[in-house]
C-alpha atoms as a PDB file:
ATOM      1  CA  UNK A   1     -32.816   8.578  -7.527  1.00  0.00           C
ATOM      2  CA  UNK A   2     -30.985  10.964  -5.399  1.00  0.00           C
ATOM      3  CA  UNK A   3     -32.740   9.696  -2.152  1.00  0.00           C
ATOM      4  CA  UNK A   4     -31.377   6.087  -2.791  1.00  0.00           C
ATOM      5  CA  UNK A   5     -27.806   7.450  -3.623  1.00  0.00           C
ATOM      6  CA  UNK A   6     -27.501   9.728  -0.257  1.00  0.00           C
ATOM      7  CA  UNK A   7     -27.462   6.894   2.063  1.00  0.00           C
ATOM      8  CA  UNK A   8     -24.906   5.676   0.536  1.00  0.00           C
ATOM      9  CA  UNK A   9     -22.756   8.098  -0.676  1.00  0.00           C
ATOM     10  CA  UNK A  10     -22.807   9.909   3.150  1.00  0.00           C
ATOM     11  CA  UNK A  11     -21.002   6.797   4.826  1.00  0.00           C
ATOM     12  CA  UNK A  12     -18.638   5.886   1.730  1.00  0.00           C
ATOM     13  CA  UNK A  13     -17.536  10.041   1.956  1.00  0.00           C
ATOM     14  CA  UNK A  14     -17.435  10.285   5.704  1.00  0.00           C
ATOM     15  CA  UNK A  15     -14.778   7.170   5.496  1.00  0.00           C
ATOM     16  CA  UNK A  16     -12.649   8.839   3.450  1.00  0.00           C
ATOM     17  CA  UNK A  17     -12.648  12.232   5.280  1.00  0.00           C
ATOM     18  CA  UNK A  18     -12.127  10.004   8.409  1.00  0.00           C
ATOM     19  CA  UNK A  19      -9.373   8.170   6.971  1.00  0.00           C
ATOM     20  CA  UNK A  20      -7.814  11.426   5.428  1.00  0.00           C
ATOM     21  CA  UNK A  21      -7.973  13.453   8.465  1.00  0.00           C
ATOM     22  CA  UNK A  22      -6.235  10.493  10.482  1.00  0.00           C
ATOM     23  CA  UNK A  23      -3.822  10.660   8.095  1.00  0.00           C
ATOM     24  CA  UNK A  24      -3.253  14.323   8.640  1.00  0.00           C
ATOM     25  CA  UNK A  25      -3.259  13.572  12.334  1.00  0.00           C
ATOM     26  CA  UNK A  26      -0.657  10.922  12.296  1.00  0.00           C
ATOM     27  CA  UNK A  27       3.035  12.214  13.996  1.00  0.00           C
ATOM     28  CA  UNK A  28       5.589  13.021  11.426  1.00  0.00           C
ATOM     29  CA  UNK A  29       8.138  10.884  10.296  1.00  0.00           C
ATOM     30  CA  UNK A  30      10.762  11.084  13.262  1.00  0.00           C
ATOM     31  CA  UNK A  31      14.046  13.474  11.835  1.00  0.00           C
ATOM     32  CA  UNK A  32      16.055  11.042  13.215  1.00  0.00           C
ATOM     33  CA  UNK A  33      16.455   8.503   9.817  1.00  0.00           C
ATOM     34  CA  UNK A  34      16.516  11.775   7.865  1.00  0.00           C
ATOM     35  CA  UNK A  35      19.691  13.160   9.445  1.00  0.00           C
ATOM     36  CA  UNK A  36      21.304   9.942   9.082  1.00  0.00           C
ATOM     37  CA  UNK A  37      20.880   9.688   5.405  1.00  0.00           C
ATOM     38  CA  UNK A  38      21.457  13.326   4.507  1.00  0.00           C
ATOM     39  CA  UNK A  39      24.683  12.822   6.315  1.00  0.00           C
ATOM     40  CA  UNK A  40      25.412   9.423   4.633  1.00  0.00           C
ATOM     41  CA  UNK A  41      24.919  10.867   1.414  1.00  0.00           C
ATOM     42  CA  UNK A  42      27.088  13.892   2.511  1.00  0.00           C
ATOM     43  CA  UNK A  43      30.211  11.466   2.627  1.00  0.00           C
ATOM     44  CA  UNK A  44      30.220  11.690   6.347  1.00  0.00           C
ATOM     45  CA  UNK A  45      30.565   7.883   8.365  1.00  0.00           C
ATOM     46  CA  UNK A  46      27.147   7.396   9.854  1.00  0.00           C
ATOM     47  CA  UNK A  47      25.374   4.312  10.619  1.00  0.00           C
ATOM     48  CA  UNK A  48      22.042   3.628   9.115  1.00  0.00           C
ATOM     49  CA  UNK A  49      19.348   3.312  11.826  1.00  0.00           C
ATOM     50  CA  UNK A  50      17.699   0.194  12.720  1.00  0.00           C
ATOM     51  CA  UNK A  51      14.010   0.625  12.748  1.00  0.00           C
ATOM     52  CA  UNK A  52      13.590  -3.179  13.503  1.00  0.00           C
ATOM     53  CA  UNK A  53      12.525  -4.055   9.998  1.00  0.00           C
ATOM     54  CA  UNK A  54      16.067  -5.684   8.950  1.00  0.00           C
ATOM     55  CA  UNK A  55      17.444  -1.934   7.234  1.00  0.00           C
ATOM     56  CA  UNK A  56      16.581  -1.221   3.571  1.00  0.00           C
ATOM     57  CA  UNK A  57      14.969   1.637   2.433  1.00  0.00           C
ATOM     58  CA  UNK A  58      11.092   1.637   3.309  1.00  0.00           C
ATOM     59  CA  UNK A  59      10.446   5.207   1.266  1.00  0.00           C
ATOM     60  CA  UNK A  60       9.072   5.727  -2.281  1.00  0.00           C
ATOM     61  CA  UNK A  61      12.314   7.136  -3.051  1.00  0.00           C
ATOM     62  CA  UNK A  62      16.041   5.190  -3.021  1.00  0.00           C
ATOM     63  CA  UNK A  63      17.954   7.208  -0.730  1.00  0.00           C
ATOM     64  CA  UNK A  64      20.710   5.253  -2.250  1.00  0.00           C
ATOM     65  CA  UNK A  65      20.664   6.438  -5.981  1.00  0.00           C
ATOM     66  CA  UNK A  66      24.466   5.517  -6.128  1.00  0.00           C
ATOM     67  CA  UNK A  67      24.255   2.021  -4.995  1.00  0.00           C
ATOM     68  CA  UNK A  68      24.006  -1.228  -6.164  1.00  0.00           C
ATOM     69  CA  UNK A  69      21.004  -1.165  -8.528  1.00  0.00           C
ATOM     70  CA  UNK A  70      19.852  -5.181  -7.376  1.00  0.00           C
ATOM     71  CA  UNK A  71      19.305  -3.597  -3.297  1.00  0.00           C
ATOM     72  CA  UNK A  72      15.822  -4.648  -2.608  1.00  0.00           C
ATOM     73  CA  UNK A  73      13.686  -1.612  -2.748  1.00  0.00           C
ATOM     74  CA  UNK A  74      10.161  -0.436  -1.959  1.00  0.00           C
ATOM     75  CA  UNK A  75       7.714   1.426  -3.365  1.00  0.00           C
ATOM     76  CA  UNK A  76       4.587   2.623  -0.766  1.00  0.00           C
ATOM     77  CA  UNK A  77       0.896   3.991  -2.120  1.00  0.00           C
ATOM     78  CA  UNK A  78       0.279   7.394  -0.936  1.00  0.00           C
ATOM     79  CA  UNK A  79      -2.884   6.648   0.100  1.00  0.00           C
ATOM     80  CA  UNK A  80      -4.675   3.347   1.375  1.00  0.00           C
ATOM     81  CA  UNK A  81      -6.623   1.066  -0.719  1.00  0.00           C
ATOM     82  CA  UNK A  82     -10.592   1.446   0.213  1.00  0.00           C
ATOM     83  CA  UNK A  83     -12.401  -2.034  -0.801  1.00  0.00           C
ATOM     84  CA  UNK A  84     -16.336  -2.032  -0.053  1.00  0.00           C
ATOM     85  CA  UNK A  85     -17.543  -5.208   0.953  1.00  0.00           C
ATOM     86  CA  UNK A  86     -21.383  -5.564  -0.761  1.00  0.00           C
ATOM     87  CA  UNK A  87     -23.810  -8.100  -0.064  1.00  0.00           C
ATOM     88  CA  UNK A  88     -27.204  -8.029  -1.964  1.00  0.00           C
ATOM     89  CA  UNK A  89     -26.192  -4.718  -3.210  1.00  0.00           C
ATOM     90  CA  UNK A  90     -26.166  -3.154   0.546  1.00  0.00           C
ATOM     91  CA  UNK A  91     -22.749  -1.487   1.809  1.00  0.00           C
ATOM     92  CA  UNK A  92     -21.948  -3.897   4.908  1.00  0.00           C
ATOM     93  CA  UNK A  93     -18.450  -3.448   5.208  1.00  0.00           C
ATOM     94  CA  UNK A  94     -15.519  -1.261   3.792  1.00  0.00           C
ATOM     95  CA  UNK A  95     -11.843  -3.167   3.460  1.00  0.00           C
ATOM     96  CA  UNK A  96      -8.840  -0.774   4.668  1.00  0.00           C
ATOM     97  CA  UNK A  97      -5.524  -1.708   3.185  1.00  0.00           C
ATOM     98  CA  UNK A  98      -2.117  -0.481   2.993  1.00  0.00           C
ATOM     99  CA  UNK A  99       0.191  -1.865  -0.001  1.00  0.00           C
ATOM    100  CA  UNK A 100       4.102  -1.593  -0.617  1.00  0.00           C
ATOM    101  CA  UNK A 101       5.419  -3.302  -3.660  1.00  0.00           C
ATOM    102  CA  UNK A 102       8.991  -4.758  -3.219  1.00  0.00           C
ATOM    103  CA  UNK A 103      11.315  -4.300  -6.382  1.00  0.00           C
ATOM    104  CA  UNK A 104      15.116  -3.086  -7.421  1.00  0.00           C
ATOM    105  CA  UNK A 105      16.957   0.049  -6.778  1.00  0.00           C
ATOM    106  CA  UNK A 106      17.194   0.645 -10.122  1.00  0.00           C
ATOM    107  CA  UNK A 107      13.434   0.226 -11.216  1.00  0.00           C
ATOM    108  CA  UNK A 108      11.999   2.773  -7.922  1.00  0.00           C
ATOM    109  CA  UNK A 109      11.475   5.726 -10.235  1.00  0.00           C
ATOM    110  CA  UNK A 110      10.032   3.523 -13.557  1.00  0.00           C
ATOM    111  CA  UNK A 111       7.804   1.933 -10.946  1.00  0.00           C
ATOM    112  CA  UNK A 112       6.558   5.187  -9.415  1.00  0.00           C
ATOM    113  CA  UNK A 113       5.757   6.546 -12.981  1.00  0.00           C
ATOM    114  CA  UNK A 114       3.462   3.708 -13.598  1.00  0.00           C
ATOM    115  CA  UNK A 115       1.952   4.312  -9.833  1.00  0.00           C
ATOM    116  CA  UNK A 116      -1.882   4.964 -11.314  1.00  0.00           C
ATOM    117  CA  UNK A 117      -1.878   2.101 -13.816  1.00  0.00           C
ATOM    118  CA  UNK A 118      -0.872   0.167 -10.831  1.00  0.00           C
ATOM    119  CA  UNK A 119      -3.304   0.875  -7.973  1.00  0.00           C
ATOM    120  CA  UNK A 120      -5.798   0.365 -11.087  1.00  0.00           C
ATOM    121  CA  UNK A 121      -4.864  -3.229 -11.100  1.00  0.00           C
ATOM    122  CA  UNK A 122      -4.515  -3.692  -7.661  1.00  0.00           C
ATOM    123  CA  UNK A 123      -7.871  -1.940  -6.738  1.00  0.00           C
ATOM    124  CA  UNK A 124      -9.428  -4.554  -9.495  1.00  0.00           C
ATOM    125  CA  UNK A 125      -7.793  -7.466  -7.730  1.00  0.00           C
ATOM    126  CA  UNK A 126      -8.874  -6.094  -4.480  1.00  0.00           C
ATOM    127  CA  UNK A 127     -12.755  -6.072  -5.610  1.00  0.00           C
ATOM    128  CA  UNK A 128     -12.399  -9.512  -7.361  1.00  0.00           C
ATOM    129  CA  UNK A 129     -11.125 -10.976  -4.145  1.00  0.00           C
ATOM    130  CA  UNK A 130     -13.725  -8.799  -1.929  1.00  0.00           C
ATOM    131  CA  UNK A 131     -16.518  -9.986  -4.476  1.00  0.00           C
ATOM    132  CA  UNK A 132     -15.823 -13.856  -4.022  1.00  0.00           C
ATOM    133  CA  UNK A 133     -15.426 -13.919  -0.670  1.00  0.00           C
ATOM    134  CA  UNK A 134     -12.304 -13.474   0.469  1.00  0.00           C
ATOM    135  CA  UNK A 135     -12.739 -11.037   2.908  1.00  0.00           C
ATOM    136  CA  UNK A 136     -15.333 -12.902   4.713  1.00  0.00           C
ATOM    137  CA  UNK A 137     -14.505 -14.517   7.877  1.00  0.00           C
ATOM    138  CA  UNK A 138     -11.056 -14.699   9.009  1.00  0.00           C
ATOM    139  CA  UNK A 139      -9.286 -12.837   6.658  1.00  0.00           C
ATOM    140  CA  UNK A 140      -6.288 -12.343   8.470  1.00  0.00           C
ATOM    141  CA  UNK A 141      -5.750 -15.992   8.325  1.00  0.00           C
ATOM    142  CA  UNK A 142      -2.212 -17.089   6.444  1.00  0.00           C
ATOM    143  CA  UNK A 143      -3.999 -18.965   3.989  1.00  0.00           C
ATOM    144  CA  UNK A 144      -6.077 -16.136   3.153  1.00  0.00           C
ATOM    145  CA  UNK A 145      -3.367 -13.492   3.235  1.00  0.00           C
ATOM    146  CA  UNK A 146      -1.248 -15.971   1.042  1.00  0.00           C
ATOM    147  CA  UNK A 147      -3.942 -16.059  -1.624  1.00  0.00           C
ATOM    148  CA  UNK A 148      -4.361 -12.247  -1.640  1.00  0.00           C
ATOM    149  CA  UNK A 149      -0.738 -11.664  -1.661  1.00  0.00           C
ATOM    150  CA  UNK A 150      -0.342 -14.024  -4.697  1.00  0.00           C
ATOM    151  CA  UNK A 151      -2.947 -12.164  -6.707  1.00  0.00           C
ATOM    152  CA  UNK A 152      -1.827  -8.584  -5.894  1.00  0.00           C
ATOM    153  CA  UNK A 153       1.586  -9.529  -7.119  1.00  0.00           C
ATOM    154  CA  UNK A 154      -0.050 -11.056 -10.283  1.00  0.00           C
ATOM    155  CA  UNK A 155      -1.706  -8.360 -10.824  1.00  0.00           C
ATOM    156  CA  UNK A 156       0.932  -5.792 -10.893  1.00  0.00           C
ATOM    157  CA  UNK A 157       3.176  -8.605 -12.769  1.00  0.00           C
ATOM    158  CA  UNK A 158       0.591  -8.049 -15.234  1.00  0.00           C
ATOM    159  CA  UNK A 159      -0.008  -4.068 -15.404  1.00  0.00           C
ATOM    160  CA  UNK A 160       3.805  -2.952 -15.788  1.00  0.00           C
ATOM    161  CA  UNK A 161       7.217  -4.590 -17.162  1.00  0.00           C
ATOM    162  CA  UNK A 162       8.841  -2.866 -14.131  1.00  0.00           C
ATOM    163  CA  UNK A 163       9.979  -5.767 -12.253  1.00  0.00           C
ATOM    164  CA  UNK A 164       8.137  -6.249  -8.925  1.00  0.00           C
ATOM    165  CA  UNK A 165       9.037  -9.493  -6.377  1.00  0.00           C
ATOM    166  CA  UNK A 166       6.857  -9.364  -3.666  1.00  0.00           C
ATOM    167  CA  UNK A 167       3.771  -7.346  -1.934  1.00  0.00           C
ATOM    168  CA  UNK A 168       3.655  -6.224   1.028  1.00  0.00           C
ATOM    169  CA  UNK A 169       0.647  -5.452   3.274  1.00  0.00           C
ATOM    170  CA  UNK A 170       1.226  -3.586   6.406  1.00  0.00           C
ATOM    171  CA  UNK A 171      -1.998  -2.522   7.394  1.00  0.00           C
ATOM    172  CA  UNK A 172      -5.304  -4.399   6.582  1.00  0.00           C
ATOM    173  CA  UNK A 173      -8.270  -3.395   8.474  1.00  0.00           C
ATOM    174  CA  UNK A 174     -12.059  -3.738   8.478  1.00  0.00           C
ATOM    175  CA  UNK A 175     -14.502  -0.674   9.172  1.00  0.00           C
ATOM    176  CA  UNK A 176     -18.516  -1.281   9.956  1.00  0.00           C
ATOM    177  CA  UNK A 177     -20.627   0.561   6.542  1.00  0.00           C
END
């Protein structure tokens, strides 16, 4: 029993502590957007940087507790989502995705207390999708992306009250088994 689990348990593990220690490789977060807020919040006039996404706050925490509780808001996984593609019961592939879920100001911190019950449903949706085929062949297409989008949002729509209006995948990658 052991011999058939090794095989593959050793790739599925060696993923993850490849994934983790590019993680813990990646640059910091430049101290640039953090001076800017601190000194926003301190009362002091400061512009908010640009970082090319159209402004907002892209953290899991709303820098902007104060504000108007509608501002669009977003909520980022800690860690990635790790979907493995089987076929006849063999590891072939392994799905890499990063997911941010869009909602209010006012519902960040209700929506990061319900952050386990969430990547449960999302992780579900993620193997439902992997399991009929939509990961196969051009994933990245808009069609596809559309689909997946639609039932990732559904999903969490489903697993909290905590209003949520739109996910977001920024990374999406696939790695050989």
């Amino acid at each position: 029993m052991i011999k058939k689990i090794i095989p593959i348990a050793l790739p599925v593990l060696a993923l993850i502590g490849g994934a983790f220690g590019g993680d813990m490789l990646r640059a910091p977060a430049s101290h640039a957007n953090t001076a800017t807020e601190t000194t926003a919040a301190e009362g002091h006039d400061a512009a908010p940087a640009d970082d090319g996404h159209g402004g907002g706050d892209h953290g899991t925490d709303n820098h902007d507790a104060g504000g108007d509780p509608t501002d669009a808001a977003w909520f980022q996984f800690p860690t990635q989502f790790f979907v493995p593609l089987m076929r006849q019961g063999d590891l072939r592939d392994v799905m890499i995705l990063t997911v941010t879920l869009q909602t209010d100001g006012a519902s960040l911190d209700a929506l990061s207390k319900k952050e386990h019950t969430l990547r449960d449903a999302l992780l579900r949706q993620l193997m439902i999708h992997a399991n009929t085929g939509g990961f196969d062949g051009n994933f990245t297409a808009d069609r596809n992306l559309v689909t997946l989008r639609e039932g990732l949002l559904q999903a969490a729509k489903t697993a909290t009250d905590v209003p949520v209006n739109a996910v977001l995948i920024e990374d999406i990658a696939r790695q050989p088994g």
